[in-house]
N, C-alpha and C. Protein backbone atom coordinates (compact mmCIF):
# COMPACT_ATOMS: atom_id res chain seq x y z
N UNK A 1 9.36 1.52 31.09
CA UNK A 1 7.95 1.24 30.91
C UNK A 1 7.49 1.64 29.51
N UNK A 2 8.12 2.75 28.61
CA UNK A 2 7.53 3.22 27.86
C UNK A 2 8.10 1.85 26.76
N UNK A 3 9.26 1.66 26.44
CA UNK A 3 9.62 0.78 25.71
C UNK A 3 8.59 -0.57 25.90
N UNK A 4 8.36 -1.23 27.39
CA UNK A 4 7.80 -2.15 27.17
C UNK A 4 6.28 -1.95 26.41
N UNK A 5 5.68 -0.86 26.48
CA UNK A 5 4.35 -0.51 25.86
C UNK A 5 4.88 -0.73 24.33
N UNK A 6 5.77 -0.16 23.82
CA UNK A 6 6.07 0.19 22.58
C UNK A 6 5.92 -1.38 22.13
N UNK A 7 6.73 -1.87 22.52
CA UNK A 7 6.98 -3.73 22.08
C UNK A 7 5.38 -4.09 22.25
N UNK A 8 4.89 -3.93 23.49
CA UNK A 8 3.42 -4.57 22.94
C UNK A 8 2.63 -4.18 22.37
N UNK A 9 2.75 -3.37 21.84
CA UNK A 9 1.37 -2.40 20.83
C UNK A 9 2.09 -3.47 19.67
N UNK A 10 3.36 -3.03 19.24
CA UNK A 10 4.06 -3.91 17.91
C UNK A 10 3.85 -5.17 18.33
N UNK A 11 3.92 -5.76 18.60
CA UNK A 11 3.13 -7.24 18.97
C UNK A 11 1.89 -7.26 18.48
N UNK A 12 0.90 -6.44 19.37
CA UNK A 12 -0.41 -6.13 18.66
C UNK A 12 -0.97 -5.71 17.51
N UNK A 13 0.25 -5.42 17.05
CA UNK A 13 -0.09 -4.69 15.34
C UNK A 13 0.18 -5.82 14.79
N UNK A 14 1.30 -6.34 15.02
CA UNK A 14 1.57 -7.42 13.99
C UNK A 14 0.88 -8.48 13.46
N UNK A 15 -0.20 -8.65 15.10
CA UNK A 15 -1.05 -9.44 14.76
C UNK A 15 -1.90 -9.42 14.02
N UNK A 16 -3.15 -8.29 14.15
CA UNK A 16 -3.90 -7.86 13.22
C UNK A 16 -3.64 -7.61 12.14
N UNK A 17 -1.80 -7.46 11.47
CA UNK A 17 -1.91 -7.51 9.96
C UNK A 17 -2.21 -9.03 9.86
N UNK A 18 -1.46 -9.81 10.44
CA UNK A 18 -1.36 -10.98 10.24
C UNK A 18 -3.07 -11.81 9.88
N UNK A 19 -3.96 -11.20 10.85
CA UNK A 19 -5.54 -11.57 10.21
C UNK A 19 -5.81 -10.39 9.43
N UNK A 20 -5.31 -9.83 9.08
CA UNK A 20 -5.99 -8.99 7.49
C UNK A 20 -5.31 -9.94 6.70
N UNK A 21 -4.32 -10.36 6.49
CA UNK A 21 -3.31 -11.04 5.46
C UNK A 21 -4.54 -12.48 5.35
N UNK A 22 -4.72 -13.20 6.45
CA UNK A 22 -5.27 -14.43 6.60
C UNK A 22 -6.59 -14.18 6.16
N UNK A 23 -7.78 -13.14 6.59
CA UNK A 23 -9.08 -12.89 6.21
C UNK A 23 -8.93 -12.22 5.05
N UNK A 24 -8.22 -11.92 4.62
CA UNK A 24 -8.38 -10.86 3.47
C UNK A 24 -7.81 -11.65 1.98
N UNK A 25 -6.84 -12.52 2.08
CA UNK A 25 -6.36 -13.00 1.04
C UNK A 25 -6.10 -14.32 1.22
N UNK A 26 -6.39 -15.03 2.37
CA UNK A 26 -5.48 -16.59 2.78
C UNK A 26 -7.00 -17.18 2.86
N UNK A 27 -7.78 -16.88 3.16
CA UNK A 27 -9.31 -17.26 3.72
C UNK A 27 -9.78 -18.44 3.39
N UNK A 28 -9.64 -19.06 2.16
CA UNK A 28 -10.31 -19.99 1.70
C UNK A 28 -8.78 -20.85 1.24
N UNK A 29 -7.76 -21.15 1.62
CA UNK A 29 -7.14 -22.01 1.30
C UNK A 29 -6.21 -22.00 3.20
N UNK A 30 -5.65 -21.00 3.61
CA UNK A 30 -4.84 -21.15 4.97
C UNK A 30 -5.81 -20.93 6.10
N UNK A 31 -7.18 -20.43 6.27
CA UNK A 31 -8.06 -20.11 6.94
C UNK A 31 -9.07 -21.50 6.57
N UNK A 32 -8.84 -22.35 5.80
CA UNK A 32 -9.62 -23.80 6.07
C UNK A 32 -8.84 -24.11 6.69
N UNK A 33 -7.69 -24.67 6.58
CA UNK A 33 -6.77 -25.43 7.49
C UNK A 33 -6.98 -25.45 8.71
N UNK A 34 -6.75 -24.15 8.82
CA UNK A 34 -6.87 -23.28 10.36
C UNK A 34 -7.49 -23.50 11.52
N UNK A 35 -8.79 -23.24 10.87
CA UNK A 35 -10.36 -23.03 11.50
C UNK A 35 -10.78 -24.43 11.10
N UNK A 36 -10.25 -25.31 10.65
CA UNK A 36 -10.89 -26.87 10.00
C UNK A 36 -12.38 -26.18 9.76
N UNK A 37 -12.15 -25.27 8.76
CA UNK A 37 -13.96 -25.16 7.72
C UNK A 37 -14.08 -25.93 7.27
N UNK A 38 -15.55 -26.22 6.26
CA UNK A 38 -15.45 -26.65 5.45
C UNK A 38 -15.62 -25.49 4.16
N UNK A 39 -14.95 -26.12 2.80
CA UNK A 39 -14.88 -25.07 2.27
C UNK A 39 -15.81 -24.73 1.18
N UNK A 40 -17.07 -25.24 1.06
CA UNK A 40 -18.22 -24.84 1.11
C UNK A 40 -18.66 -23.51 1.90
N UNK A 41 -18.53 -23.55 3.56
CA UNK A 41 -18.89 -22.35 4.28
C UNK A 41 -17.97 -21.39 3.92
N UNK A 42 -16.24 -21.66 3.39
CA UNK A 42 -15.28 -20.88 3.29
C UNK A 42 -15.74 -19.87 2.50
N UNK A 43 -16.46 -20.73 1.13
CA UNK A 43 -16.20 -19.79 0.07
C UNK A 43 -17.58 -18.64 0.47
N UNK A 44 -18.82 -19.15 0.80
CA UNK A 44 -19.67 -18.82 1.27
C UNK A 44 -19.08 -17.47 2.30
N UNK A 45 -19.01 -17.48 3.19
CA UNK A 45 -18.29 -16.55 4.42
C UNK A 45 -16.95 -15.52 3.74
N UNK A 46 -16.34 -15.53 2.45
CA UNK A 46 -15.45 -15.11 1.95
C UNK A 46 -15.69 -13.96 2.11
N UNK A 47 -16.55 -13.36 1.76
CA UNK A 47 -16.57 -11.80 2.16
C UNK A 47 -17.04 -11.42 3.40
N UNK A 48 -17.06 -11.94 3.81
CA UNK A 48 -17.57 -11.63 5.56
C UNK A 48 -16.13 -11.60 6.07
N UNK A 49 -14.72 -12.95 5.99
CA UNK A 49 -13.94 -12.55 6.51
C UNK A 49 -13.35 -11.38 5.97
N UNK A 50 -13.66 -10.68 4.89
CA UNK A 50 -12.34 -9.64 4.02
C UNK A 50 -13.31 -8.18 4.79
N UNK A 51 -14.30 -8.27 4.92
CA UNK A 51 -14.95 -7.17 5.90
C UNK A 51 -14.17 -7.46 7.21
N UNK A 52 -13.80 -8.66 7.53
CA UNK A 52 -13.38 -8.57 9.43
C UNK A 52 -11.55 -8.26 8.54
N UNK A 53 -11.29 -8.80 7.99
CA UNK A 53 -9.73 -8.28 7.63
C UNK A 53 -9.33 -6.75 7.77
N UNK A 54 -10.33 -6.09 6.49
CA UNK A 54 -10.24 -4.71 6.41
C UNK A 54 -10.44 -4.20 7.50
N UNK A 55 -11.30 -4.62 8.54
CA UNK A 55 -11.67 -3.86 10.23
C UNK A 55 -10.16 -4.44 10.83
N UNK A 56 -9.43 -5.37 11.14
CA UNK A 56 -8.33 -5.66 11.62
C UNK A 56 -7.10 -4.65 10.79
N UNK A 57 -7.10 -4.54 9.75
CA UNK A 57 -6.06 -3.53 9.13
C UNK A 57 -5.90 -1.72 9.77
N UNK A 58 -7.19 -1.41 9.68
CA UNK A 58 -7.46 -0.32 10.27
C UNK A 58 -7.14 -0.16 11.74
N UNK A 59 -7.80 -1.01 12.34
CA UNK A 59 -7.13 -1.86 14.18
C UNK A 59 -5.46 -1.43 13.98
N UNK A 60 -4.56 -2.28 13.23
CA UNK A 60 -3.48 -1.73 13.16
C UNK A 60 -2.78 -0.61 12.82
N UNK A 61 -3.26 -0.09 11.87
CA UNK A 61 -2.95 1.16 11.28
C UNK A 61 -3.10 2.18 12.27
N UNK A 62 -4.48 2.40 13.33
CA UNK A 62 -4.33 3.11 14.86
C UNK A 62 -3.43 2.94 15.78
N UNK A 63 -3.04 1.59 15.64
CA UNK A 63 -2.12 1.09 16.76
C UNK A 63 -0.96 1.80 16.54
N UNK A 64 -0.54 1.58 14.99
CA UNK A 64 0.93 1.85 14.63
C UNK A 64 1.00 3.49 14.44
């Protein structure tokens, strides 16, 4: 049991780097794609996602 917790927390971490990586630095070129923005709102919303990134980094950093 303890192993299977272990694997899903790391699952769960991985993810949330994975949206810090995407909100924090991908936002306006892999996060249009994504989300089909437009990238008008992208660039607009740019710091709103790197605030939800940095809150997802921290998310992981507890996890791990």
């Amino acid at each position: 049991m303890q192993i299977a917790s272990r694997i899903l927390a790391t699952i769960v971490a991985l993810e949330h780097i994975f949206f810090l990586v995407l909100e924090m630095f991908l936002w306006q070129s892999l996060g249009v794609r994504l989300f089909k923005l437009d990238p008008d709102f992208a660039a607009e919303s740019a710091r709103l996602a790197m605030n939800q990134g940095l809150y997802n980094g921290f998310l992981a950093a507890g996890i791990i």
